[in-house]
PDB file of N, CA and C in Angstrom:
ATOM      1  N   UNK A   1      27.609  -1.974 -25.827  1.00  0.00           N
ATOM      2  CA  UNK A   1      26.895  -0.890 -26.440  1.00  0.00           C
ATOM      3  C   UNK A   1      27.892   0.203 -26.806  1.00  0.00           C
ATOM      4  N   UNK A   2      27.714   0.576 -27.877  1.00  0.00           N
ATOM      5  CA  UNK A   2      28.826   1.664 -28.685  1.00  0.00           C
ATOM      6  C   UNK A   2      28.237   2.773 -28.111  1.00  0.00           C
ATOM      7  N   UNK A   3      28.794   3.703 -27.554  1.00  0.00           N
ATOM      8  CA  UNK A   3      28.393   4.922 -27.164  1.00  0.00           C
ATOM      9  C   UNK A   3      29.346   6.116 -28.220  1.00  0.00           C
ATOM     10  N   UNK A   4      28.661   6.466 -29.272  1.00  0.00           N
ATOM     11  CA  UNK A   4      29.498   7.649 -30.126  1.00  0.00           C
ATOM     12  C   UNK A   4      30.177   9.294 -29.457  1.00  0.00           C
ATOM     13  N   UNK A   5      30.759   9.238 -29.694  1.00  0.00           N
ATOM     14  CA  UNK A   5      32.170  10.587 -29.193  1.00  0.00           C
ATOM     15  C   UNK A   5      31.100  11.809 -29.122  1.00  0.00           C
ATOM     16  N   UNK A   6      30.577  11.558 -30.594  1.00  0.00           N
ATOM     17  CA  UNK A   6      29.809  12.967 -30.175  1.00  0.00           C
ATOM     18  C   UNK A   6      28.820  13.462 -28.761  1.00  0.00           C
ATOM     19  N   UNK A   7      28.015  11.938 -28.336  1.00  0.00           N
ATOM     20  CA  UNK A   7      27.559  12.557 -26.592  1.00  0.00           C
ATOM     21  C   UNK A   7      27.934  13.133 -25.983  1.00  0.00           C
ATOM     22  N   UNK A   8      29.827  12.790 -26.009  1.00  0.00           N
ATOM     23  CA  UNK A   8      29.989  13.155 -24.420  1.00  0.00           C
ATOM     24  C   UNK A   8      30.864  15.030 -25.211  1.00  0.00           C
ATOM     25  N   UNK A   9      30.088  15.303 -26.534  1.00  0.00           N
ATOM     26  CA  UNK A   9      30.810  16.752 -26.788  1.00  0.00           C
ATOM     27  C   UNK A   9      32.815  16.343 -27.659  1.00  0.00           C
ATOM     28  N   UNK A  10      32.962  15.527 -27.925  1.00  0.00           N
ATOM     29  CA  UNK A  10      34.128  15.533 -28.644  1.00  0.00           C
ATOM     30  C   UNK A  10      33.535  14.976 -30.529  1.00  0.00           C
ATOM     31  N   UNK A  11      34.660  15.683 -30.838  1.00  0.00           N
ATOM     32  CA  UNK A  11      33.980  15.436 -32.627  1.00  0.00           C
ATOM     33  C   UNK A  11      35.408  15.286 -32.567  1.00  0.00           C
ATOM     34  N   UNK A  12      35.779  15.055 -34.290  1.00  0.00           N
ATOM     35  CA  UNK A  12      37.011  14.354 -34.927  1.00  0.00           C
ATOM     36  C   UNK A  12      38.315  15.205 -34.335  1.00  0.00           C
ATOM     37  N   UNK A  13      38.556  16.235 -34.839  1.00  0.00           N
ATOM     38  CA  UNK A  13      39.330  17.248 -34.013  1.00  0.00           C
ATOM     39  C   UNK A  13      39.579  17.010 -33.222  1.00  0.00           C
ATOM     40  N   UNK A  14      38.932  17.151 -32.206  1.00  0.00           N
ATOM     41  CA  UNK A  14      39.886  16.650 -30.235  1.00  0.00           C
ATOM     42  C   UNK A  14      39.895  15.477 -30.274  1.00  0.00           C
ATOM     43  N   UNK A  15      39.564  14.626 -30.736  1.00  0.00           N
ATOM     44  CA  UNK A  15      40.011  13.128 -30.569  1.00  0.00           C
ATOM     45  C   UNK A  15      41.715  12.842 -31.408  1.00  0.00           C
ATOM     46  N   UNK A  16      41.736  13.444 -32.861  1.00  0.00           N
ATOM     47  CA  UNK A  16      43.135  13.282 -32.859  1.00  0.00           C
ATOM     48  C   UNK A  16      44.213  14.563 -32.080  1.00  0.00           C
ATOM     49  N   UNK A  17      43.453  15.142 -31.316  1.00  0.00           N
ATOM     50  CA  UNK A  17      44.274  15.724 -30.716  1.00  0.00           C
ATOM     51  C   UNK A  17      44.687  15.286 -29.205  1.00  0.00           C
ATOM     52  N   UNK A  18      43.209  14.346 -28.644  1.00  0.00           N
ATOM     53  CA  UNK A  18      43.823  13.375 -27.591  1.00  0.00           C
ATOM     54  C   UNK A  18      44.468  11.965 -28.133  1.00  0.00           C
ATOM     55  N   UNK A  19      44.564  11.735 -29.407  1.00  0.00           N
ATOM     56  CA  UNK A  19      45.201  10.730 -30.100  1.00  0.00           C
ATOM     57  C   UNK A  19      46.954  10.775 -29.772  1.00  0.00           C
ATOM     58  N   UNK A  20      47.004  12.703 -30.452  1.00  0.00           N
ATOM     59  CA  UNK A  20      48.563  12.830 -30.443  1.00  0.00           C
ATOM     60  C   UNK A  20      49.120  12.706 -29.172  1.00  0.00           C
ATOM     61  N   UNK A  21      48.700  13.350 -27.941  1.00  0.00           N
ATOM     62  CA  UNK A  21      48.983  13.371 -26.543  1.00  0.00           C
ATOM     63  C   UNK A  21      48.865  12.283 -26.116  1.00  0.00           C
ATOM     64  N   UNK A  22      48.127  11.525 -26.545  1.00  0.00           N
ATOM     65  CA  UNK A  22      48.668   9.817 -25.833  1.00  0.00           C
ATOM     66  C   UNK A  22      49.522   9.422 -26.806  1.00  0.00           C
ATOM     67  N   UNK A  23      50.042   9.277 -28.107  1.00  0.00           N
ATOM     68  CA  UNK A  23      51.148   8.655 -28.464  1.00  0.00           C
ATOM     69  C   UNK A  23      52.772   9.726 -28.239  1.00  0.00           C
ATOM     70  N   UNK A  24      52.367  11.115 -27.498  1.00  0.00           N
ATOM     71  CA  UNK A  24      53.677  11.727 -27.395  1.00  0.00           C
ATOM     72  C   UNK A  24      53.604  10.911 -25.976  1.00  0.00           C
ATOM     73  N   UNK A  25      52.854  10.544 -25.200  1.00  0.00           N
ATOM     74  CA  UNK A  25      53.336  10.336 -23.730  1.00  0.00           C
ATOM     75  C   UNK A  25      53.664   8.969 -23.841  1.00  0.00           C
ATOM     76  N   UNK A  26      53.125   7.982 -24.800  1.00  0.00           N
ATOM     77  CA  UNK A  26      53.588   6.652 -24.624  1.00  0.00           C
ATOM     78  C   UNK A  26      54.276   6.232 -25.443  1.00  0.00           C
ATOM     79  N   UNK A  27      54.967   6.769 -26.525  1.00  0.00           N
ATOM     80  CA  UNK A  27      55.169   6.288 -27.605  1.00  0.00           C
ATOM     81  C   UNK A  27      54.727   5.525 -28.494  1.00  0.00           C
ATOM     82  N   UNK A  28      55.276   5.348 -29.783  1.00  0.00           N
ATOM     83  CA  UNK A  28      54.683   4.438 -30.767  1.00  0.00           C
ATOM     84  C   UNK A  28      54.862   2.771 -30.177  1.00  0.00           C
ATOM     85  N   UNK A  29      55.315   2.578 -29.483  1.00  0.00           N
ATOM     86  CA  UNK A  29      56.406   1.124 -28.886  1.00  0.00           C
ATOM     87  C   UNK A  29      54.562   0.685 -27.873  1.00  0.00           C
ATOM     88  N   UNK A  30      54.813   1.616 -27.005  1.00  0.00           N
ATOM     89  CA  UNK A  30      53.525   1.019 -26.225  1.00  0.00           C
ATOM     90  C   UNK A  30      52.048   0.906 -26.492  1.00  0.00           C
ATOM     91  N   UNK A  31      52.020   2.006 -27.810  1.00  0.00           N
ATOM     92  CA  UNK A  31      50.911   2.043 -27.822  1.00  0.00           C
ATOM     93  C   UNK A  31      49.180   0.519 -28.220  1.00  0.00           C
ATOM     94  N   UNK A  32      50.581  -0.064 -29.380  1.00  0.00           N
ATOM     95  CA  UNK A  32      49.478  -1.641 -29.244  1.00  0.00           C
ATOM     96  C   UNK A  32      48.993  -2.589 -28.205  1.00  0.00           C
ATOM     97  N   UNK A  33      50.329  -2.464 -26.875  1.00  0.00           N
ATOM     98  CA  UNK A  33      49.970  -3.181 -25.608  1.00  0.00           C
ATOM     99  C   UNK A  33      48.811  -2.420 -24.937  1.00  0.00           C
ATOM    100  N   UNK A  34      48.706  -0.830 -24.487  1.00  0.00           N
ATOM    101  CA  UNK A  34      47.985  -0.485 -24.088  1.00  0.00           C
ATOM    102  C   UNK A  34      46.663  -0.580 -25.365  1.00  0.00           C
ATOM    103  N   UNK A  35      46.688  -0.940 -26.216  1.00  0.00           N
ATOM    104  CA  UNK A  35      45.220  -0.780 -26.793  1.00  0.00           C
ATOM    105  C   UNK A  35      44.726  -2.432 -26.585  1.00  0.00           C
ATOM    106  N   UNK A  36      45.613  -3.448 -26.789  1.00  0.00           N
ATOM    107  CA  UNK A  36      45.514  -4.550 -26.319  1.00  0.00           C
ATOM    108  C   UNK A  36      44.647  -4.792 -24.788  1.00  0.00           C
ATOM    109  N   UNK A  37      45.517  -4.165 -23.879  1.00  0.00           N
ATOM    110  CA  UNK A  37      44.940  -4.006 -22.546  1.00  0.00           C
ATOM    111  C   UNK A  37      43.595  -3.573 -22.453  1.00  0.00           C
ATOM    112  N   UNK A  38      43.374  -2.290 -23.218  1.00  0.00           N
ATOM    113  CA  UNK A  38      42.189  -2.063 -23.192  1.00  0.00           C
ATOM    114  C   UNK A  38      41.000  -2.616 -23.894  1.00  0.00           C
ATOM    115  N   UNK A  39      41.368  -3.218 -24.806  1.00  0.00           N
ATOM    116  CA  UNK A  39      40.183  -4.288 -25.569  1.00  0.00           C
ATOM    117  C   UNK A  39      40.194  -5.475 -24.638  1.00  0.00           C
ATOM    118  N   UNK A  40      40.957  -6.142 -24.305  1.00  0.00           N
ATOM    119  CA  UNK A  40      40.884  -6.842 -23.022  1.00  0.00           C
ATOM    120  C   UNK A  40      39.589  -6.778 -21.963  1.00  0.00           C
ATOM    121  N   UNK A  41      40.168  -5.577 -21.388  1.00  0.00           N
ATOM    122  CA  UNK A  41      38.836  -4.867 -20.438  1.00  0.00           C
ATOM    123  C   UNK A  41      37.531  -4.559 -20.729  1.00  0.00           C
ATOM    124  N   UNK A  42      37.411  -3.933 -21.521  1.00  0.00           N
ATOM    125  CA  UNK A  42      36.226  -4.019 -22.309  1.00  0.00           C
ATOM    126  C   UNK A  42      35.689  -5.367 -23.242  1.00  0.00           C
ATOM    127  N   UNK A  43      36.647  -6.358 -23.042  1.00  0.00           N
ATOM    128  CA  UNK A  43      35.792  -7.595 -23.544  1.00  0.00           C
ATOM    129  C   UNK A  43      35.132  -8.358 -22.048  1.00  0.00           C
ATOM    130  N   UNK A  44      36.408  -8.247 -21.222  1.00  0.00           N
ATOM    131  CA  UNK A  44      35.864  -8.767 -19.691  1.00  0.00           C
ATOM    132  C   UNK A  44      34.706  -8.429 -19.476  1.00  0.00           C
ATOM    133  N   UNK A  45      34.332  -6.583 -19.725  1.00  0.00           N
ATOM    134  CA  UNK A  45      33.409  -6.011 -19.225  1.00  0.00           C
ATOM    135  C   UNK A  45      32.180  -6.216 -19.508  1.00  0.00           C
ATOM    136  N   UNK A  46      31.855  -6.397 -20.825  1.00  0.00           N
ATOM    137  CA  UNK A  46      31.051  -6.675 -21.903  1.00  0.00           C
ATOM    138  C   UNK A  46      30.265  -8.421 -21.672  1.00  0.00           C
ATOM    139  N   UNK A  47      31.509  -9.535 -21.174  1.00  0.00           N
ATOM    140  CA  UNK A  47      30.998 -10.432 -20.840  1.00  0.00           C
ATOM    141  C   UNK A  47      30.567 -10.605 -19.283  1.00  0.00           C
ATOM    142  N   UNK A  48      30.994 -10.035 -18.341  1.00  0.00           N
ATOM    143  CA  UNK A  48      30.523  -9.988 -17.145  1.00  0.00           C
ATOM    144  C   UNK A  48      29.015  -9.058 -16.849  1.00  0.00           C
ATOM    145  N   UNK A  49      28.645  -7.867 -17.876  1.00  0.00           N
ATOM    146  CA  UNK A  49      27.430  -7.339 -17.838  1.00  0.00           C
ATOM    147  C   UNK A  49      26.391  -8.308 -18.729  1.00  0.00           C
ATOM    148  N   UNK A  50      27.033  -9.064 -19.574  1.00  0.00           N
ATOM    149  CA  UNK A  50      25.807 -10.097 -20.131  1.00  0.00           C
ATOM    150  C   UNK A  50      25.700 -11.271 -19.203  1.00  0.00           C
ATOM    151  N   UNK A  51      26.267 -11.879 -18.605  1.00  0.00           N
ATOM    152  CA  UNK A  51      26.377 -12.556 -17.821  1.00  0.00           C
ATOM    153  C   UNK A  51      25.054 -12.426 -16.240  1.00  0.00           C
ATOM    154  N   UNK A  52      25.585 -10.833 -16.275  1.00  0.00           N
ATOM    155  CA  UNK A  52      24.521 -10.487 -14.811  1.00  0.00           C
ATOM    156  C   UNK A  52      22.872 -10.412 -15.946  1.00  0.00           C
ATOM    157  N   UNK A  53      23.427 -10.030 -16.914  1.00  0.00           N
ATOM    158  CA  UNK A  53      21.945  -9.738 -17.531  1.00  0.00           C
ATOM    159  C   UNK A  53      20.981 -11.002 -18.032  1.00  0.00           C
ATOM    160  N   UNK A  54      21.711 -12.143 -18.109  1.00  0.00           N
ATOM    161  CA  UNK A  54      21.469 -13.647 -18.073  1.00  0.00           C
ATOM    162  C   UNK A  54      20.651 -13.717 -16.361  1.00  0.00           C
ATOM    163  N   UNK A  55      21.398 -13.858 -15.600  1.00  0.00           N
ATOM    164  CA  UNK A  55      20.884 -14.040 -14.474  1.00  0.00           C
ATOM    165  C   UNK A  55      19.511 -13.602 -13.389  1.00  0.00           C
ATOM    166  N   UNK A  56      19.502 -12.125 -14.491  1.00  0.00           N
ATOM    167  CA  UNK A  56      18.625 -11.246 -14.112  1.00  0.00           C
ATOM    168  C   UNK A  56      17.121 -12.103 -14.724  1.00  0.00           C
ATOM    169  N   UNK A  57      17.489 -12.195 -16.222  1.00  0.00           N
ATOM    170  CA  UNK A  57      16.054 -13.046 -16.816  1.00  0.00           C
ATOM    171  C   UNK A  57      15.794 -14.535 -16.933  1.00  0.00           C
ATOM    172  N   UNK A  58      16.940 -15.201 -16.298  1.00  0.00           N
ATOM    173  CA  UNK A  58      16.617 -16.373 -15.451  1.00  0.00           C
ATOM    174  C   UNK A  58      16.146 -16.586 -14.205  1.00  0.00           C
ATOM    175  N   UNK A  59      16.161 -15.322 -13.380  1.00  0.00           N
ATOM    176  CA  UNK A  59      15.872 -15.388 -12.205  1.00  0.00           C
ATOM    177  C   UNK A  59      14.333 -14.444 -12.250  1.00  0.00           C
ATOM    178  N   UNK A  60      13.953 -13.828 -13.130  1.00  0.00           N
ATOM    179  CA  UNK A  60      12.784 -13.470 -13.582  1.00  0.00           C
ATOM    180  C   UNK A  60      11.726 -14.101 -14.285  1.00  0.00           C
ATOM    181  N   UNK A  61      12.172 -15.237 -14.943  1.00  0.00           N
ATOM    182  CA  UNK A  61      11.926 -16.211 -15.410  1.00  0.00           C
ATOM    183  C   UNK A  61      11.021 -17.613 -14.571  1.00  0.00           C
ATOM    184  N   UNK A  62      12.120 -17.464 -13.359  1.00  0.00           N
ATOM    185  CA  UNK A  62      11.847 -18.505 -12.270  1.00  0.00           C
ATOM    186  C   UNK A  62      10.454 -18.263 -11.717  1.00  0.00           C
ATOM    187  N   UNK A  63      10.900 -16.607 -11.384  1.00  0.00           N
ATOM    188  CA  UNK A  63       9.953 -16.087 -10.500  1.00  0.00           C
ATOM    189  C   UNK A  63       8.248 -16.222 -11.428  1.00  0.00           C
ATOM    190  N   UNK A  64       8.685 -15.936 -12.431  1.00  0.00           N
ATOM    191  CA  UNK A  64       7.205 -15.187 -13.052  1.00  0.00           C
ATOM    192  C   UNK A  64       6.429 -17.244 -13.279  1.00  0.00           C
ATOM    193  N   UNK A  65       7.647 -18.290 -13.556  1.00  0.00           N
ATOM    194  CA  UNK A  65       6.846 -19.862 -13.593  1.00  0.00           C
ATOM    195  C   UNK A  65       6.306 -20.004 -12.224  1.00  0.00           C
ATOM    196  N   UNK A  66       7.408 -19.495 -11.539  1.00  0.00           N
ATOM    197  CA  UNK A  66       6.387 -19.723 -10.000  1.00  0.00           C
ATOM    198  C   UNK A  66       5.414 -19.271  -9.624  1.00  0.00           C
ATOM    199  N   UNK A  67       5.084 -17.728 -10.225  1.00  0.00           N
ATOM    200  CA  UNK A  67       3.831 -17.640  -9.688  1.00  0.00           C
ATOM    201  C   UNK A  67       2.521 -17.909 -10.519  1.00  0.00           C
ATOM    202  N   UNK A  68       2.732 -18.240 -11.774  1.00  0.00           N
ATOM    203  CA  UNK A  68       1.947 -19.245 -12.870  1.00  0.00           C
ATOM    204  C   UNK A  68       1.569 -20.097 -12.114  1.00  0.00           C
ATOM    205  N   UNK A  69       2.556 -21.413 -11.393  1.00  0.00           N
ATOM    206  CA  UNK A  69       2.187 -22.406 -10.961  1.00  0.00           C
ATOM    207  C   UNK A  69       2.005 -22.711  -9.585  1.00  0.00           C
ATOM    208  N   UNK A  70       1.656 -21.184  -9.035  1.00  0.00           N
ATOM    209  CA  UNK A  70       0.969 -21.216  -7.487  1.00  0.00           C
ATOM    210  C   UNK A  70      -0.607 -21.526  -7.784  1.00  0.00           C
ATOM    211  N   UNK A  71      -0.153 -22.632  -6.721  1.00  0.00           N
ATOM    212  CA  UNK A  71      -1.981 -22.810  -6.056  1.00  0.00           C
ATOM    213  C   UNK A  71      -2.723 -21.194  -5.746  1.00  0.00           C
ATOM    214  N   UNK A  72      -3.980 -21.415  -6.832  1.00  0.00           N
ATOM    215  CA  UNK A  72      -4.421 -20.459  -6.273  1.00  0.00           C
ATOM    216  C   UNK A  72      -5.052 -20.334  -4.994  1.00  0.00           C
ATOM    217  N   UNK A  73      -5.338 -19.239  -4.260  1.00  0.00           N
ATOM    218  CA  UNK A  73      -5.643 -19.119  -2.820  1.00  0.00           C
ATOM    219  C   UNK A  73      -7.072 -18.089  -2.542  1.00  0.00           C
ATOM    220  N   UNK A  74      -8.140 -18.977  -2.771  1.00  0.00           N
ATOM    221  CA  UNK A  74      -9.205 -17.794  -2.587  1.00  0.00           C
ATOM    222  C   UNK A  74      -9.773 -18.002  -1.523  1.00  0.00           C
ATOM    223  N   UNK A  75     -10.095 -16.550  -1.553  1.00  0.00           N
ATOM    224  CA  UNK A  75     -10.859 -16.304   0.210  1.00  0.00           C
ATOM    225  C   UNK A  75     -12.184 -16.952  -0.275  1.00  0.00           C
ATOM    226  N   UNK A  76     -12.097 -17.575   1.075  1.00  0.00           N
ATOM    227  CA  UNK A  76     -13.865 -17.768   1.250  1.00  0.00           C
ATOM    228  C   UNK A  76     -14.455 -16.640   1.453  1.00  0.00           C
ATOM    229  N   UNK A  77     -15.719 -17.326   1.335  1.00  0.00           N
ATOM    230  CA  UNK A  77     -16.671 -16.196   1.274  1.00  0.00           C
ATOM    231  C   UNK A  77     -17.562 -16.836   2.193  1.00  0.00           C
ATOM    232  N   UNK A  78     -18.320 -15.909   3.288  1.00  0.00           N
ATOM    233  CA  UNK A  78     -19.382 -16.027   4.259  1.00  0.00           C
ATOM    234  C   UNK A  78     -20.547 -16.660   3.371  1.00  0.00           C
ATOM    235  N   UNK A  79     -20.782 -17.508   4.242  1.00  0.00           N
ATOM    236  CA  UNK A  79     -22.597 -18.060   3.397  1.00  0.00           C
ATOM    237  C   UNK A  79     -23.205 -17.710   4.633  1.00  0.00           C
ATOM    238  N   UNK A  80     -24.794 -17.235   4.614  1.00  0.00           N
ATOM    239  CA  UNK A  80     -25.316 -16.697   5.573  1.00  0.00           C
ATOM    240  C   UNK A  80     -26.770 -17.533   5.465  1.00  0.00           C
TER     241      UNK A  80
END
């Protein structure tokens, strides 16, 4: 899920201004490995939250056939 800059309060301006401060601290040399790294992580991340979210509606899934295909259980009722 794309979450846009503007939520968290940054617009174009401070972003190339946290742009410049990460390429004065890492240089131009590092900067493709670390963006590498970080698309990395965020692909891991991205497939390990779909993954739990698979599990979640397979296991919701299970639950909701099982109780479809419970015997139903009715109380008796007193005959007098």
């Amino acid at each position: 899920m794309f979450v846009p800059a503007y939520i968290f309060g940054l617009g174009l301006p401070e972003l190339l201004v946290i742009l410049a401060i990460i390429l004065i601290i890492f240089g131009p040399k590092k900067l493709p490995e670390i963006g590498k790294a970080l698309g990395s992580t965020v692909r891991e991340l991205r497939k390990s939250s779909q993954g739990e979210e698979a599990k979640e509606k397979d296991a919701a899934k299970v639950e909701a056939e099982a109780s479809d295909t419970a015997p139903n259980k009715e109380t008796p009722t007193p005959t007098s």
